[in-house]
Protein backbone atom coordinates (compact mmCIF):
# COMPACT_ATOMS: atom_id res chain seq x y z
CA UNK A 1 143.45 121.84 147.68
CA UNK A 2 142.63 121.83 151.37
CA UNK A 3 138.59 121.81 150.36
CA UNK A 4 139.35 118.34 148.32
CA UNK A 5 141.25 116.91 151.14
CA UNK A 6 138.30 117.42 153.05
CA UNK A 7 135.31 116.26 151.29
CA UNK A 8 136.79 113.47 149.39
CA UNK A 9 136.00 110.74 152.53
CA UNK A 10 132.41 111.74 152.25
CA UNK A 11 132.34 110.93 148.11
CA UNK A 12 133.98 107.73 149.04
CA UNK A 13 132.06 104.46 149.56
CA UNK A 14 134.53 102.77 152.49
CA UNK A 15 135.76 105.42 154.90
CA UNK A 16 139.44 105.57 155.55
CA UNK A 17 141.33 103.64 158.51
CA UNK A 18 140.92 105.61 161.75
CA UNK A 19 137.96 107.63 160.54
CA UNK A 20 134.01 107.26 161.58
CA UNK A 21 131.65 104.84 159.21
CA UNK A 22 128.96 107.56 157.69
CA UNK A 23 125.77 107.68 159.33
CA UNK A 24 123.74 106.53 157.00
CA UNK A 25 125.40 103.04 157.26
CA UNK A 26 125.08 103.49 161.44
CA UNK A 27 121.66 103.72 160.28
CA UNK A 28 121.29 100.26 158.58
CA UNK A 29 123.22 98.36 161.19
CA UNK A 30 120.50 99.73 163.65
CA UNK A 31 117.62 99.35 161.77
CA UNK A 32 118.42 95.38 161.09
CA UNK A 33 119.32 94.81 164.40
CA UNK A 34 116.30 96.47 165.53
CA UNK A 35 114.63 93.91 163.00
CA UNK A 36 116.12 91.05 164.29
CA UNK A 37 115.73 91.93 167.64
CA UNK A 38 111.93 92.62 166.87
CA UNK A 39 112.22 88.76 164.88
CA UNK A 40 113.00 87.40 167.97
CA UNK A 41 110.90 88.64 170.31
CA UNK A 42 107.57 88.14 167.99
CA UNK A 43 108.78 84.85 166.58
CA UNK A 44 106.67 82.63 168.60
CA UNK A 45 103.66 84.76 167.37
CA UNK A 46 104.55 85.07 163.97
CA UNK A 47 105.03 81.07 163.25
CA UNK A 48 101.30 81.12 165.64
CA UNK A 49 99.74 82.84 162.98
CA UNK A 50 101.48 81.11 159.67
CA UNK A 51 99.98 78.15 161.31
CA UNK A 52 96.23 78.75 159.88
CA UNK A 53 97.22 80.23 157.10
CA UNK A 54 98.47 76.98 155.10
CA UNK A 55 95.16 75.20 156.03
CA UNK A 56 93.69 78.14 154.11
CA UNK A 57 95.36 78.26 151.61
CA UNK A 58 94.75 73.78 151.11
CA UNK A 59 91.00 74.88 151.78
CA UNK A 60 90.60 77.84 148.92
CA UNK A 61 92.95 75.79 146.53
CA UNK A 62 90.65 72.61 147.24
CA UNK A 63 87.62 74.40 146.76
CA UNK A 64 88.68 76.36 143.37
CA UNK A 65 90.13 72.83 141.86
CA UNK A 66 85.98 71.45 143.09
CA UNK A 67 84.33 74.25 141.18
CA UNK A 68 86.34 74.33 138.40
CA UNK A 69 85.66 70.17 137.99
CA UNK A 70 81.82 70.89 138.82
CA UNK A 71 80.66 74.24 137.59
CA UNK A 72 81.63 73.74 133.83
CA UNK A 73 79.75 70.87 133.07
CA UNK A 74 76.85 71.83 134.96
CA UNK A 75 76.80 74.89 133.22
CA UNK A 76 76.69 72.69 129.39
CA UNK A 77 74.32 70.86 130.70
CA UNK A 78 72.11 73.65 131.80
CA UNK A 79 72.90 75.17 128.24
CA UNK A 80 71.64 72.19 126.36
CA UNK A 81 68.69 72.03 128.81
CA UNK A 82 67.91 76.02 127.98
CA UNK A 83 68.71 75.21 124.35
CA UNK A 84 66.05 72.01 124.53
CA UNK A 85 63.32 74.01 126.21
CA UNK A 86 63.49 76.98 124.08
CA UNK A 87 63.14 74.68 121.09
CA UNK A 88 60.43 72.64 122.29
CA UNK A 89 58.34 76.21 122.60
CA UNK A 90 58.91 77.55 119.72
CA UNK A 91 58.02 74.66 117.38
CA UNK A 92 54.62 74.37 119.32
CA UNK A 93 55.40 71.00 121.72
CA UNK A 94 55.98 68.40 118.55
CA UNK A 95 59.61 68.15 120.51
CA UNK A 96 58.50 67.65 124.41
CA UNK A 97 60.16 69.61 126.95
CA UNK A 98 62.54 68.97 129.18
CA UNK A 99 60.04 68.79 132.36
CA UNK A 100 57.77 65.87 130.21
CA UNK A 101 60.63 63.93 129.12
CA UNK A 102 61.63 63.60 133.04
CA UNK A 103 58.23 62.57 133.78
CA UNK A 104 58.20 59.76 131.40
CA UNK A 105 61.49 58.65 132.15
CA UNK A 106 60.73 58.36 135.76
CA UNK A 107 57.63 56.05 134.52
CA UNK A 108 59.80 54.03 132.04
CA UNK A 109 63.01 53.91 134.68
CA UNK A 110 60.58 52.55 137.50
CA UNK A 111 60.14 49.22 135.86
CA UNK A 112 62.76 48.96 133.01
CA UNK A 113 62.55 44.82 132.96
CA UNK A 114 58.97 44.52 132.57
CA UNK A 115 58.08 41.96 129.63
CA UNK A 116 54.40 41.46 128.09
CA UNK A 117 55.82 39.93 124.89
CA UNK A 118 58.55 39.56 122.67
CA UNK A 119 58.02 43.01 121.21
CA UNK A 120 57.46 44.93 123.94
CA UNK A 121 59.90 44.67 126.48
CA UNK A 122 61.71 47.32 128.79
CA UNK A 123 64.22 49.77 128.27
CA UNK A 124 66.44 47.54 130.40
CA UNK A 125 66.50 44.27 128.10
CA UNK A 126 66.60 46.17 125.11
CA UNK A 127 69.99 47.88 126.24
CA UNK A 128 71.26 44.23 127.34
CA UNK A 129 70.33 43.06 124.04
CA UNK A 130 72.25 45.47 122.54
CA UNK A 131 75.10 45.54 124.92
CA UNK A 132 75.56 41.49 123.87
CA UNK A 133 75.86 41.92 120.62
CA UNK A 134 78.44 44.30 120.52
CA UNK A 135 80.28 42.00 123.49
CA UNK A 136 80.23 39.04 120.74
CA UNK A 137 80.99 41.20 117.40
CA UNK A 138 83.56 43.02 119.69
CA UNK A 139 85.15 39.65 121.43
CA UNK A 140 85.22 37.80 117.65
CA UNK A 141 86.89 41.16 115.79
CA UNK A 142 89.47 41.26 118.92
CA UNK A 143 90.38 37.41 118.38
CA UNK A 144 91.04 37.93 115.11
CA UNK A 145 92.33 41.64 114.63
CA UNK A 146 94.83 41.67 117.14
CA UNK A 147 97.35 38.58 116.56
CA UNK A 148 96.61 39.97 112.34
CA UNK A 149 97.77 43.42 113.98
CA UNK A 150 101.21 42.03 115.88
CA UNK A 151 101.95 39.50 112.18
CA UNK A 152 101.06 42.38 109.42
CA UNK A 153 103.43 44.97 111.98
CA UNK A 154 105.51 42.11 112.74
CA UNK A 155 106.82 41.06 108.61
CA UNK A 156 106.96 43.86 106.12
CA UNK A 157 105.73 41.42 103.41
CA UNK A 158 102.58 40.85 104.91
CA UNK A 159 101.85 44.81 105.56
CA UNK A 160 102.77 46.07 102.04
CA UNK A 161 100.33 42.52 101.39
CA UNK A 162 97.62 43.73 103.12
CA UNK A 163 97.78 47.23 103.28
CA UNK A 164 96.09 48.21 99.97
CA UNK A 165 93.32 45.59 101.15
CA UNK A 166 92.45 47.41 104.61
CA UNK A 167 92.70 50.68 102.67
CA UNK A 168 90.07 49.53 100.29
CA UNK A 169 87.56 48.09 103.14
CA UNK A 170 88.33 50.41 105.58
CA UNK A 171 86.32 53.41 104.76
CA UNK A 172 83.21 51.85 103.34
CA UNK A 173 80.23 51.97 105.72
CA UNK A 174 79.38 49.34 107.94
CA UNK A 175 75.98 49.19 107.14
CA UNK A 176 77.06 48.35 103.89
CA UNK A 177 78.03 45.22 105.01
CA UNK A 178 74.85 44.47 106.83
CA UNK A 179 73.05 42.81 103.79
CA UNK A 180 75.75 40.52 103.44
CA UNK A 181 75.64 39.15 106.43
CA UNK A 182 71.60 38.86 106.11
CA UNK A 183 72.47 37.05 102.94
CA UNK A 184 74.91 34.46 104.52
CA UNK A 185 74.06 34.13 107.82
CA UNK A 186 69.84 34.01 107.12
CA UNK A 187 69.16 35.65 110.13
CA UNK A 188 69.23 39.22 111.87
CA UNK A 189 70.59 38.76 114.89
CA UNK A 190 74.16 37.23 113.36
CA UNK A 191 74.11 39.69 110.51
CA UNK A 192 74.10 42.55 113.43
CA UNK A 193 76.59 40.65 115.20
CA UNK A 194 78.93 40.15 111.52
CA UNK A 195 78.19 44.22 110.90
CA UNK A 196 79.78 45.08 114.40
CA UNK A 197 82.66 42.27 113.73
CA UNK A 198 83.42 44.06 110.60
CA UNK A 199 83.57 47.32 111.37
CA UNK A 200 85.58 47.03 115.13
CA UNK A 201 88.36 45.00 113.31
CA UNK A 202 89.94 47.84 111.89
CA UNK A 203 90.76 50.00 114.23
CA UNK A 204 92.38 47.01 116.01
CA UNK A 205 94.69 45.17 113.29
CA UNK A 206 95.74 49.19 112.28
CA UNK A 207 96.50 50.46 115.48
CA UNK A 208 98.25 47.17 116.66
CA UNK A 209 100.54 47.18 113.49
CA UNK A 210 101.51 50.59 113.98
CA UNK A 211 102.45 49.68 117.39
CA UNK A 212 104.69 46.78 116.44
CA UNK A 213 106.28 48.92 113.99
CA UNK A 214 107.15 51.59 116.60
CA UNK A 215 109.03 49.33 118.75
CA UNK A 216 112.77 50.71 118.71
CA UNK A 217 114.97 48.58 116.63
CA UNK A 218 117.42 48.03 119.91
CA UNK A 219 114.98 45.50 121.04
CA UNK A 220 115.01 43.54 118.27
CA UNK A 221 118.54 43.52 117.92
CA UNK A 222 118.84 42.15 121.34
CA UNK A 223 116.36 39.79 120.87
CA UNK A 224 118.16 38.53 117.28
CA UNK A 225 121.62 38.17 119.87
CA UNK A 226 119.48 36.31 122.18
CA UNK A 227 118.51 34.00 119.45
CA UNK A 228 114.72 34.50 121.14
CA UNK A 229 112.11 32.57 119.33
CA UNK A 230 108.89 34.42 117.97
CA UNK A 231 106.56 33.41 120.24
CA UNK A 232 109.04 34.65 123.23
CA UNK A 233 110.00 37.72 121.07
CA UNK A 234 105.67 38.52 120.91
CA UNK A 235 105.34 38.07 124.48
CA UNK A 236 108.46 39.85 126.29
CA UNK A 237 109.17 42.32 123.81
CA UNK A 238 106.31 43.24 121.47
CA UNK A 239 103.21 42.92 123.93
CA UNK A 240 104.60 45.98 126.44
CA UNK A 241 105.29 48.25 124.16
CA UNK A 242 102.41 47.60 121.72
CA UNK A 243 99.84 47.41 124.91
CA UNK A 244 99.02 51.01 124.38
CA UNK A 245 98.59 51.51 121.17
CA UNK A 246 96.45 47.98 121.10
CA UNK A 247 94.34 49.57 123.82
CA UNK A 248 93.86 52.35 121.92
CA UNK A 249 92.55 50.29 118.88
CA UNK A 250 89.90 48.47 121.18
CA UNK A 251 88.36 51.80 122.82
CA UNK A 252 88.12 53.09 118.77
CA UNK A 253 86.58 50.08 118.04
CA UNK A 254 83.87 50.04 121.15
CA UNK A 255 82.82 53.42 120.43
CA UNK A 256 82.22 52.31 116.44
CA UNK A 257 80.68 49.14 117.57
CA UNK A 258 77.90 50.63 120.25
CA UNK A 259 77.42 53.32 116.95
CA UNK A 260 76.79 50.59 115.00
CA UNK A 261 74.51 48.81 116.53
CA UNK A 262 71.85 51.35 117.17
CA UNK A 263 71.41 51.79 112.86
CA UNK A 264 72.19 48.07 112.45
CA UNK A 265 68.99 47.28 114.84
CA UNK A 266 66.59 49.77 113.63
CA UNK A 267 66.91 48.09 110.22
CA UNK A 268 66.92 44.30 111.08
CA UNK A 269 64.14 44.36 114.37
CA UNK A 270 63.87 42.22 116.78
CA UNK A 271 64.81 43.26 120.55
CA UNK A 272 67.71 46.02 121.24
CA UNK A 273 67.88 49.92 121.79
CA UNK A 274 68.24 50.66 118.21
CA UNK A 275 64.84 48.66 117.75
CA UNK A 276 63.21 50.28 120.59
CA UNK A 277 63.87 53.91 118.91
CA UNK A 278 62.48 52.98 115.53
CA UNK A 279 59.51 51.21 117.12
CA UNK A 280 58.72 54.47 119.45
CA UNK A 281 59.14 56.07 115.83
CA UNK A 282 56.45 54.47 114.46
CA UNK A 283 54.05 55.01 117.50
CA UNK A 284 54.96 58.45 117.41
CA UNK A 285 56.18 58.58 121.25
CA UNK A 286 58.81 61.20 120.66
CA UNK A 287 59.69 61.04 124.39
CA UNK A 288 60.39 57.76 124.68
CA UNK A 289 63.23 58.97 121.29
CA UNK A 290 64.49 61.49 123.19
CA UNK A 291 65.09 59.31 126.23
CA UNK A 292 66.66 56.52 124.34
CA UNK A 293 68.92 59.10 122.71
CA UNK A 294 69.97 59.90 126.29
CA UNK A 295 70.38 56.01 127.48
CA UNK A 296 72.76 55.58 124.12
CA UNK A 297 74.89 58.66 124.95
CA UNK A 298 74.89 57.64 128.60
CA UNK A 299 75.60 53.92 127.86
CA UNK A 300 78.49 54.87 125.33
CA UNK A 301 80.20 57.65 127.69
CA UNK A 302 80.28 54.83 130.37
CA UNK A 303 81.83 52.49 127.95
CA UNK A 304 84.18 54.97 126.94
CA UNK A 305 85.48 55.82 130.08
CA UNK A 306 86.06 52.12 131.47
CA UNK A 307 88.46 51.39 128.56
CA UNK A 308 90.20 54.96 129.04
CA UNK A 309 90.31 53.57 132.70
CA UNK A 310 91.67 50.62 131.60
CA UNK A 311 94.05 52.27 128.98
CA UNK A 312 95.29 54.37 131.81
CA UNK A 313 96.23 51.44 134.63
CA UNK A 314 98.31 49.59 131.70
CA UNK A 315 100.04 52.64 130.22
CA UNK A 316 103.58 53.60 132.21
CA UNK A 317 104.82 56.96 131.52
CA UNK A 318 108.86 57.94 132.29
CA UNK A 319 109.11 59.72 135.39
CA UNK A 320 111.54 62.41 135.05
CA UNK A 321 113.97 63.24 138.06
């Protein structure tokens, strides 16, 4: 009994009134006032050198988000480059390397507006050629597909109307449609013009309708209490919240349209990008192929990222708190 009396304080976590606290806790009561006391007198040093260290840390984070942006790409494009000189050696030089397409481009770039005829013109025209075309076929499909797009989302009579027709001329090929417009409009340059019309309008009456469709019912209840007109229901209600999805249609239909065109030229002539490749074809100047196929993918990417620039400054996403 008088052994239990005695070491049950030291089993105990809280010593009893009137008794010493254990040493170990005198221990840890010293060592974090020593701490402290050691806090205080190297503070001022301590915030001096956390100072640099967040400018270091901005600098490497900076310089890992640059890399990461810059070394991927460049390393695809070295990759195709490798790819593109290996090929060109082993089939002999029919494909020129990358080191003689440069060369010629840097003769074709330095004048790329010459003109010594209508059938030999520069890169430059023939690009602007092209590039008006698809401006027209493009404008005249946009004039037309888009108010189609807000009535055929707008009335269900007219969708389940039209929907089995856009099914059916949807998927056929718009060079398919290219002899029809030779037939009608007698003349190349319109039929390119009616081939790009006909194949950007789709993209823009179906991704227009599905917008209007997708507008929450709540607005159109309030607009029905509001007694708003059509016109005023179009504009205030319909136009914001189909904007994105109608933006959407028109960068679809720009990428079809500049695919178009190339095929569409090389089959009717005359002046544009797609003529200029099938007329290097037939002199057998594969370089001056190989740097048109650059110019289209370059001219196209460009295009591309101006309407997903454009897409972007009218599209307004919900911050969340």
């Amino acid at each position: 009994m008088v052994s239990a009396v005695f070491h049950s304080p030291l089993d105990s976590s809280s010593p009893p009134a009137g008794h010493a606290a254990p040493s170990n806790a005198i221990k840890t009561v010293a060592d974090g006032a020593a701490s402290a006391g050691a806090t205080g007198q190297n503070g001022s040093k301590t915030v001096t050198a956390a100072g640099p260290a967040a400018p270091r840390r901005d600098w490497a984070a900076l310089s890992r988000s640059f890399w990461m942006a810059v070394l991927p790409p460049a390393c695809g494009l070295g990759l195709l480059i490798g790819l593109w000189a290996v090929v060109s050696a082993t089939t002999g030089q029919s494909i020129p390397g990358p080191a003689d397409t440069w060369q010629q481009a840097v003769s074709i770039f330095s004048d790329p507006f010459y003109r010594n005829g209508p059938n030999d013109q520069g890169v430059g025209w023939n690009v602007l050629a092209s590039l008006e075309r698809v401006a027209i076929g493009f404008g005249l499909a946009a004039v037309v597909g888009i108010p189609a797009g807000f009535v055929i989302g707008r009335f269900t009579f007219l969708s389940r109307m039209f929907n089995p027709l856009i099914s059916l001329l949807r998927p056929v090929s718009p060079l398919a449609w290219l002899p029809i417009g030779l037939l009608v409009f007698k003349g190349a340059n319109p039929a390119a013009i009616w081939t790009i019309f006909i194949c950007s309008i789709w993209p823009m009456i179906i991704n227009t309708a599905v917008g209007v469709q997708r507008v929450p019912q709540d607005y159109m209840n309030v607009a029905r209490v509001l007694n708003l007109s059509e016109w005023k229901i179009a504009t205030t209600i319909l136009f914001p919240s189909v904007l994105p999805y109608m933006l959407t249609g028109v960068r679809l239909a720009v990428g079809t349209a500049w695919l178009v065109i190339v095929a569409a030229e090389m089959l009717t002539g005359g002046v544009g990008i797609g003529f200029w490749v099938w007329d290097e074809w037939n002199n057998l100047n594969v370089k001056n192929i190989l740097i048109a196929i650059f110019v289209i993918g370059i001219v196209g990417l460009l295009l591309e990222y101006a309407l997903v620039k454009l897409a972007t400054a009218f599209t307004f996403e919900e911050v969340k708190s």
